[in-house]
Protein backbone atom coordinates (compact mmCIF):
# COMPACT_ATOMS: atom_id res chain seq x y z
CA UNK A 1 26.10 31.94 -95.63
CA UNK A 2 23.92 29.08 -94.35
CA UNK A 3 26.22 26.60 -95.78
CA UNK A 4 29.52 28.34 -93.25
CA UNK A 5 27.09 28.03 -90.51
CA UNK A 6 26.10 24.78 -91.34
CA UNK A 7 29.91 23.85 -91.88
CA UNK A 8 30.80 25.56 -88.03
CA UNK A 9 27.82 23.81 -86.07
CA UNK A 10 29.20 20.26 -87.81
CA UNK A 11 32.58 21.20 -86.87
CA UNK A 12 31.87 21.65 -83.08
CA UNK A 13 29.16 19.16 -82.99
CA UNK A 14 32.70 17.04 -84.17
CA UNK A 15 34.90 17.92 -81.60
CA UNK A 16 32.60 17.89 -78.60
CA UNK A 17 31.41 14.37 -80.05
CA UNK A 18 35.36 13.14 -79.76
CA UNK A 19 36.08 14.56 -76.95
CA UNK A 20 33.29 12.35 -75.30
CA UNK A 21 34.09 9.72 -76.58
CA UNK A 22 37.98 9.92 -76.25
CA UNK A 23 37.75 8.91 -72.32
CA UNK A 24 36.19 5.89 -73.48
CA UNK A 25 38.65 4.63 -75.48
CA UNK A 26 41.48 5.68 -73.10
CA UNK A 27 39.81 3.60 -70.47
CA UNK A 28 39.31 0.61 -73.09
CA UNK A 29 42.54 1.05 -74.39
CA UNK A 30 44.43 -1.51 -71.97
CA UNK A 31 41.67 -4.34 -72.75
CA UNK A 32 42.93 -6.33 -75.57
CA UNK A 33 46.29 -6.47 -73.37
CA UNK A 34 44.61 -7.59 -70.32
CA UNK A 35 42.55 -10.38 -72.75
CA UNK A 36 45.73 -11.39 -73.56
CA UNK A 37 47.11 -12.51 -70.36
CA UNK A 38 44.07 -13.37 -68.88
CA UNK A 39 43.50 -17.28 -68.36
CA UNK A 40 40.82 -19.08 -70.29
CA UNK A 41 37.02 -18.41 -69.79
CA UNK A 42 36.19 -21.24 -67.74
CA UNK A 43 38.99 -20.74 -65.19
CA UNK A 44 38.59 -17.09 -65.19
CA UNK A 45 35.08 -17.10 -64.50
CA UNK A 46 34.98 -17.53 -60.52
CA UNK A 47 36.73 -14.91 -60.17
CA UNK A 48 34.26 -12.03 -60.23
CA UNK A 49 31.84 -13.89 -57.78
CA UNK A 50 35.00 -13.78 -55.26
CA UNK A 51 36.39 -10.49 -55.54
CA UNK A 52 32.93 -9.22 -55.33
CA UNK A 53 32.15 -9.17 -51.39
CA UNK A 54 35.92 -7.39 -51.45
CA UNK A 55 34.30 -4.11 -52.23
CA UNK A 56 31.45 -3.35 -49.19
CA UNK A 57 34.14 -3.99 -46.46
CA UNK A 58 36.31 -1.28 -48.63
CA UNK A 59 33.21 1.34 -49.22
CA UNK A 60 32.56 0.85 -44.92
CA UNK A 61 36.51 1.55 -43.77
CA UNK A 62 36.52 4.47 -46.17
CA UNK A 63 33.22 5.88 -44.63
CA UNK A 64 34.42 4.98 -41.22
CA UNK A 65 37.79 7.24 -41.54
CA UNK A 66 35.72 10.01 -43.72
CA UNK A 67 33.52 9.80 -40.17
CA UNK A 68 36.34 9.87 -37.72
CA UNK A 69 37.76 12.86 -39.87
CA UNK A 70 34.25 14.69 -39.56
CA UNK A 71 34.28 14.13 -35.79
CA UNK A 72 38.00 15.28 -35.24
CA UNK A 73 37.56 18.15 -37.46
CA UNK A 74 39.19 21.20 -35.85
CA UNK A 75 36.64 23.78 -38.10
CA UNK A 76 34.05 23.62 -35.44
CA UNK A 77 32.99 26.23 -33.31
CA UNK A 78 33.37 23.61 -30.01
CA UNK A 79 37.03 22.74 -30.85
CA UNK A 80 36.97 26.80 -30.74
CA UNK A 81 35.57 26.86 -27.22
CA UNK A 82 37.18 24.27 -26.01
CA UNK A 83 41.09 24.30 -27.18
CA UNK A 84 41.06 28.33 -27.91
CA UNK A 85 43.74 30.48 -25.91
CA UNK A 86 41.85 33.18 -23.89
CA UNK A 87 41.87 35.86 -26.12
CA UNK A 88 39.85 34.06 -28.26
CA UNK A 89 37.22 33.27 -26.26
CA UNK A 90 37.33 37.00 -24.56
CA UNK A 91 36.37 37.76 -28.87
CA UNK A 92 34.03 35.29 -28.50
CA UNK A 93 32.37 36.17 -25.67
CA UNK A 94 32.14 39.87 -26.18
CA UNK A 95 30.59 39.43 -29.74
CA UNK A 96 28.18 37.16 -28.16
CA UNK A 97 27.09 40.18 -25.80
CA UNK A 98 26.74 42.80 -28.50
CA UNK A 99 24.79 40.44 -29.93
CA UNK A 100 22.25 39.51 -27.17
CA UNK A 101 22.33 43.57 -26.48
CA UNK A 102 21.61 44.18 -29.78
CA UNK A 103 18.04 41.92 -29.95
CA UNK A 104 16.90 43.26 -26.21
CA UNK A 105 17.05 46.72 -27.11
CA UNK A 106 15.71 45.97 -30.93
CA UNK A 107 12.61 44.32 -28.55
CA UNK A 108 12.21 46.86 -25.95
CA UNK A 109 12.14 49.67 -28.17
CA UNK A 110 9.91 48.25 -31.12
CA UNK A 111 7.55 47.86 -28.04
CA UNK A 112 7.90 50.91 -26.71
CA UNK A 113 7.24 52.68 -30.01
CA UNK A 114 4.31 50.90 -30.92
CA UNK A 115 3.08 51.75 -27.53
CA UNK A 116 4.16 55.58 -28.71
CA UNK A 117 2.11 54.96 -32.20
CA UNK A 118 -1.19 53.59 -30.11
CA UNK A 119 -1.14 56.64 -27.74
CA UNK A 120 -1.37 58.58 -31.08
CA UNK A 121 -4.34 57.15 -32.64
CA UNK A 122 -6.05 57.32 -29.32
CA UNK A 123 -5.15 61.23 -29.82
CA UNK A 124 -7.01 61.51 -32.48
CA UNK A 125 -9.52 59.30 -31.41
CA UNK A 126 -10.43 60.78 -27.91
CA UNK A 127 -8.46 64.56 -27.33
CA UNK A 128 -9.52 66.27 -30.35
CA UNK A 129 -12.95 64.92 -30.19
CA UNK A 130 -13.64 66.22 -26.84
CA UNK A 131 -15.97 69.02 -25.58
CA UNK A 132 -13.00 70.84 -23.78
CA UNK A 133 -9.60 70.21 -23.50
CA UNK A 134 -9.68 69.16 -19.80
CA UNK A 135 -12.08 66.46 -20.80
CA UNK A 136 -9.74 65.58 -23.43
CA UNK A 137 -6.76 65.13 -21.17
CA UNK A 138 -8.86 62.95 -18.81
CA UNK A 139 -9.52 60.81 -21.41
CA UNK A 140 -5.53 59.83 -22.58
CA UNK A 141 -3.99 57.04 -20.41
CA UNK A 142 -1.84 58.40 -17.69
CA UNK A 143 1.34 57.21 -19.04
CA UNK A 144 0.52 58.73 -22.57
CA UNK A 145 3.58 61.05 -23.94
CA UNK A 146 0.85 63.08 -25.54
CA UNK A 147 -1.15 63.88 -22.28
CA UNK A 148 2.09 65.49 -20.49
CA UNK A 149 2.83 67.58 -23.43
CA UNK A 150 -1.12 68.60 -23.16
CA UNK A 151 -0.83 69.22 -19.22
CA UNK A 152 2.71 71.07 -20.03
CA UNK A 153 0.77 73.10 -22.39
CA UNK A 154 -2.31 73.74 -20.03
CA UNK A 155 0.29 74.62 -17.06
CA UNK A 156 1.74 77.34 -19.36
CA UNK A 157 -1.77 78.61 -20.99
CA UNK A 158 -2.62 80.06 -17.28
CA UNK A 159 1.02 81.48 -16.48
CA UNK A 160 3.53 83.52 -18.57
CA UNK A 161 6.36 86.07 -17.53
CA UNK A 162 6.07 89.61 -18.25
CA UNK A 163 9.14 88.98 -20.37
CA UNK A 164 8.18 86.32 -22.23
CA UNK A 165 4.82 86.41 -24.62
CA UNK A 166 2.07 84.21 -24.13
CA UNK A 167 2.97 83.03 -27.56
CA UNK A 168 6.21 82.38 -26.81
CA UNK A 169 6.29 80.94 -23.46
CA UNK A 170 3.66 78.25 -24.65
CA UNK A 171 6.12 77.60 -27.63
CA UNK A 172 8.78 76.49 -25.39
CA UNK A 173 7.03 74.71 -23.06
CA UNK A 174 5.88 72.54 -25.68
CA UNK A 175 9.36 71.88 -27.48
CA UNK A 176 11.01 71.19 -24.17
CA UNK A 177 8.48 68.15 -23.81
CA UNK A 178 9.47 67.03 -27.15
CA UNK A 179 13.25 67.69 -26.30
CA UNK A 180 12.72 65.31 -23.41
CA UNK A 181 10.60 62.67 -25.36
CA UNK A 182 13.23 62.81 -28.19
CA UNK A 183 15.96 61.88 -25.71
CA UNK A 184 13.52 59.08 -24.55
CA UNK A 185 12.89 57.45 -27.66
CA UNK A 186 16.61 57.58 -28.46
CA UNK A 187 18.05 55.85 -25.57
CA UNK A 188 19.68 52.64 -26.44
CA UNK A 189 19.63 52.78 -30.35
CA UNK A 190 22.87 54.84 -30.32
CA UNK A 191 24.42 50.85 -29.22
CA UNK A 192 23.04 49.36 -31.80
CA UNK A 193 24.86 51.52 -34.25
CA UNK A 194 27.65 51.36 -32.11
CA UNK A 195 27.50 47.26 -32.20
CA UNK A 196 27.46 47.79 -36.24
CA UNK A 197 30.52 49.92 -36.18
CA UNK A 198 32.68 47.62 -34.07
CA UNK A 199 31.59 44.36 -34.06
CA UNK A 200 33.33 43.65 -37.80
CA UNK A 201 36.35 44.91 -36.24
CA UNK A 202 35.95 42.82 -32.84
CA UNK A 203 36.00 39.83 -35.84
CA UNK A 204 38.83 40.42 -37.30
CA UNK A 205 40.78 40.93 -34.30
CA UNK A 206 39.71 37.13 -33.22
CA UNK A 207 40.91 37.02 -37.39
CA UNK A 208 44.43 38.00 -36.87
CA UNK A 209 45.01 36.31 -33.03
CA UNK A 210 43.63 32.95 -35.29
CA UNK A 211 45.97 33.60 -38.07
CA UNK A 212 48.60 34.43 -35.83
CA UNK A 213 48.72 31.34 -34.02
CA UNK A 214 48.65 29.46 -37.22
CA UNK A 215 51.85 30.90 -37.85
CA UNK A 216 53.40 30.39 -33.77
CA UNK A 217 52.07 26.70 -34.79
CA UNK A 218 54.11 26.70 -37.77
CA UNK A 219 57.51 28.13 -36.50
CA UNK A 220 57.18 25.44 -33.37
CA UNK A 221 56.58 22.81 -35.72
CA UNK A 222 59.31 23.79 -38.41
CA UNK A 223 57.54 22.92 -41.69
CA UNK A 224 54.03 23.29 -42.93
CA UNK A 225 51.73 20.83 -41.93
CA UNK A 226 48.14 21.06 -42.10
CA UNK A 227 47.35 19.96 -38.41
CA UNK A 228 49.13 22.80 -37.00
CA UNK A 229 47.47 25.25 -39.51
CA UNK A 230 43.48 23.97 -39.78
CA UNK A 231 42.81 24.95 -36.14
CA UNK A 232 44.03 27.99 -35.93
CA UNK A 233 43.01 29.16 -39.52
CA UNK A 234 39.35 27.91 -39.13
CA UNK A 235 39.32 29.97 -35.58
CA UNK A 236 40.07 33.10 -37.56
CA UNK A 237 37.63 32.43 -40.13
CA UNK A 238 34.62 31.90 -38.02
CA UNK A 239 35.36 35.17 -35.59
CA UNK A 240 35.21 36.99 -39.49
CA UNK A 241 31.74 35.36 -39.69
CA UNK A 242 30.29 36.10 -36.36
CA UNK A 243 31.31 39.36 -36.33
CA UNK A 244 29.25 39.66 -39.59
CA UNK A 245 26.62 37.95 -38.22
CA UNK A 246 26.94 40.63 -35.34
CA UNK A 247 27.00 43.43 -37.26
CA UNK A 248 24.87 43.26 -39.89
CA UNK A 249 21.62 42.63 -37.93
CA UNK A 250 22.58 45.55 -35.55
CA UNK A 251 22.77 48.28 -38.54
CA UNK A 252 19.30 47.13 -39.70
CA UNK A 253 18.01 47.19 -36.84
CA UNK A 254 19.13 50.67 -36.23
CA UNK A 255 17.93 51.93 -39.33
CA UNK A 256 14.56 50.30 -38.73
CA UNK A 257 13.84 52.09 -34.90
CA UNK A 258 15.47 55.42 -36.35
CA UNK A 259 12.77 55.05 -39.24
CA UNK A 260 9.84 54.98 -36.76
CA UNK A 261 11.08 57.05 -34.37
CA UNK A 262 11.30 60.09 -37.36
CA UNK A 263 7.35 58.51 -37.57
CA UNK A 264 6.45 59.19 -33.97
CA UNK A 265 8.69 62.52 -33.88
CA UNK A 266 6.65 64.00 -36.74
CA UNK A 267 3.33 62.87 -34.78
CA UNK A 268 4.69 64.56 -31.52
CA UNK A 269 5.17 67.76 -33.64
CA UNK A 270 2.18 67.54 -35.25
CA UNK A 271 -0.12 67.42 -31.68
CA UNK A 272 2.16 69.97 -30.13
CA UNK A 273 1.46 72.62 -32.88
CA UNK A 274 -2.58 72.30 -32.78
CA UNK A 275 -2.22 72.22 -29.26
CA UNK A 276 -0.50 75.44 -29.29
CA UNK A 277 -2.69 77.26 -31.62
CA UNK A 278 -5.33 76.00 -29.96
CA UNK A 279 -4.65 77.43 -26.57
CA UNK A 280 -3.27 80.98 -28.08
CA UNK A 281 -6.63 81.18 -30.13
CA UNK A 282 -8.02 79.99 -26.76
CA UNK A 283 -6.27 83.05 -25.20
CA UNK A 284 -7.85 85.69 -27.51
């Protein structure tokens, strides 16, 4: 058994061995030839040293037209802006809003719920630790969410319908002010999602006007040729990417804010359900 394996790994150590070497003896190959018809030593020997300053000024053109290439290239999103048709840049222009939307409200919001988060802990710092609830309601900022559902809750503790129970009429007091601070916290995240949804699709409609003028650029020209098909195909690719770029971000993002506003929902609930036992037992 250890003599087969022995036997294989010689084998393959072999081939691979050969087929290194083969190039090297294709590429020698033509030498004796060349030996042949080569002129003696002595006379044969300048002729290195002269060839020799040949090759830099060959190496420089080459990197001069690989550098004219580069700057002509018509990949790059400025040939885009500057020798697209209108409908292209109408793509471009409208993913570029969706995009700046997309980061403003991602900003404002995160602010505004970790304004929403602080107003909590100062809940729980200040309005439960209070001698009475008035004091405790003087004590919350003026613009705290929490301190209108306590002065909605307050309001109701003294009033009440002869239809409605005490009870009752304090329990829907208190979940119209989370209704309201629901609808608050969700303005503006429903375009982010929106932004997610359509933005890929915005893409590949810049995608098919690119591709389709690869193929106008084609039928005008009557053959294939690459400079009537680069443009026009590197156009569509790069709306594909941007709305990508576009899109991606925007669903995160959305996830994220709907993540912390469950957070601040459940804190919301939380307050308005002491509070309300609080003022029934209160009541009694």
């Amino acid at each position: 058994m250890n003599f087969k394996k022995l036997t294989i790994a010689a084998a393959i150590v072999a081939m691979t061995s050969l087929s290194a070497v083969a190039p090297v003896f294709a590429q020698a190959a033509p030498a004796p030839a060349a030996e042949q018809a080569a002129p003696p030593a002595d006379a044969a020997a300048p002729a290195p040293d002269a060839a020799a300053p040949a090759a830099p000024p060959a190496e420089g053109s080459a990197a001069a037209t690989i550098n004219e290439a580069d700057a002509s290239t018509p990949y790059g999103l400025k040939h885009m802006v500057e020798n697209g048709d209108w409908i292209s840049r109408t793509i471009l222009i409208t993913l570029i809003i969706m995009s700046a939307g997309t980061w403003y409200i991602f900003f404002t919001k995160f602010i505004e719920q970790q304004r929403l988060l602080n107003q909590a802990a100062q809940v729980e710092k200040k309005f439960w630790t209070s001698a009475t609830l008035n004091e405790g309601v003087d004590k919350l900022p003026k613009n705290s969410i929490f301190r209108g559902i306590a002065e909605a809750g307050l309001k109701a503790s003294t009033g009440g319908t002869t239809l409605v129970g005490l009870n009752d009429w304090i329990g829907m007091t208190l979940t119209r002010q989370l209704e309201d601070a629901n609808a608050r916290m969700q303005g503006g995240i429903a375009f982010l999602g929106s932004v997610g949804s359509v933005s890929p699709f915005v893409g590949l409609l810049g995608t098919v006007i690119g591709i389709l003028n690869a193929l106008i650029g084609i039928g005008v020209a009557g053959q294939m040729s690459i400079d009537k098909v680069a443009g026009p195909v590197g156009e569509a690719l790069q709306m594909t990417a941007i709305g990508l770029f576009v899109a991606v971000p925007a669903v995160l993002l959305y996830n994220y804010l709907i993540r912390r506003n469950k957070v601040i929902t459940e804190k919301l609930r939380a307050f308005a359900g002491d509070l309300q036992a609080y003022l029934i037992s209160k009541s009694k």
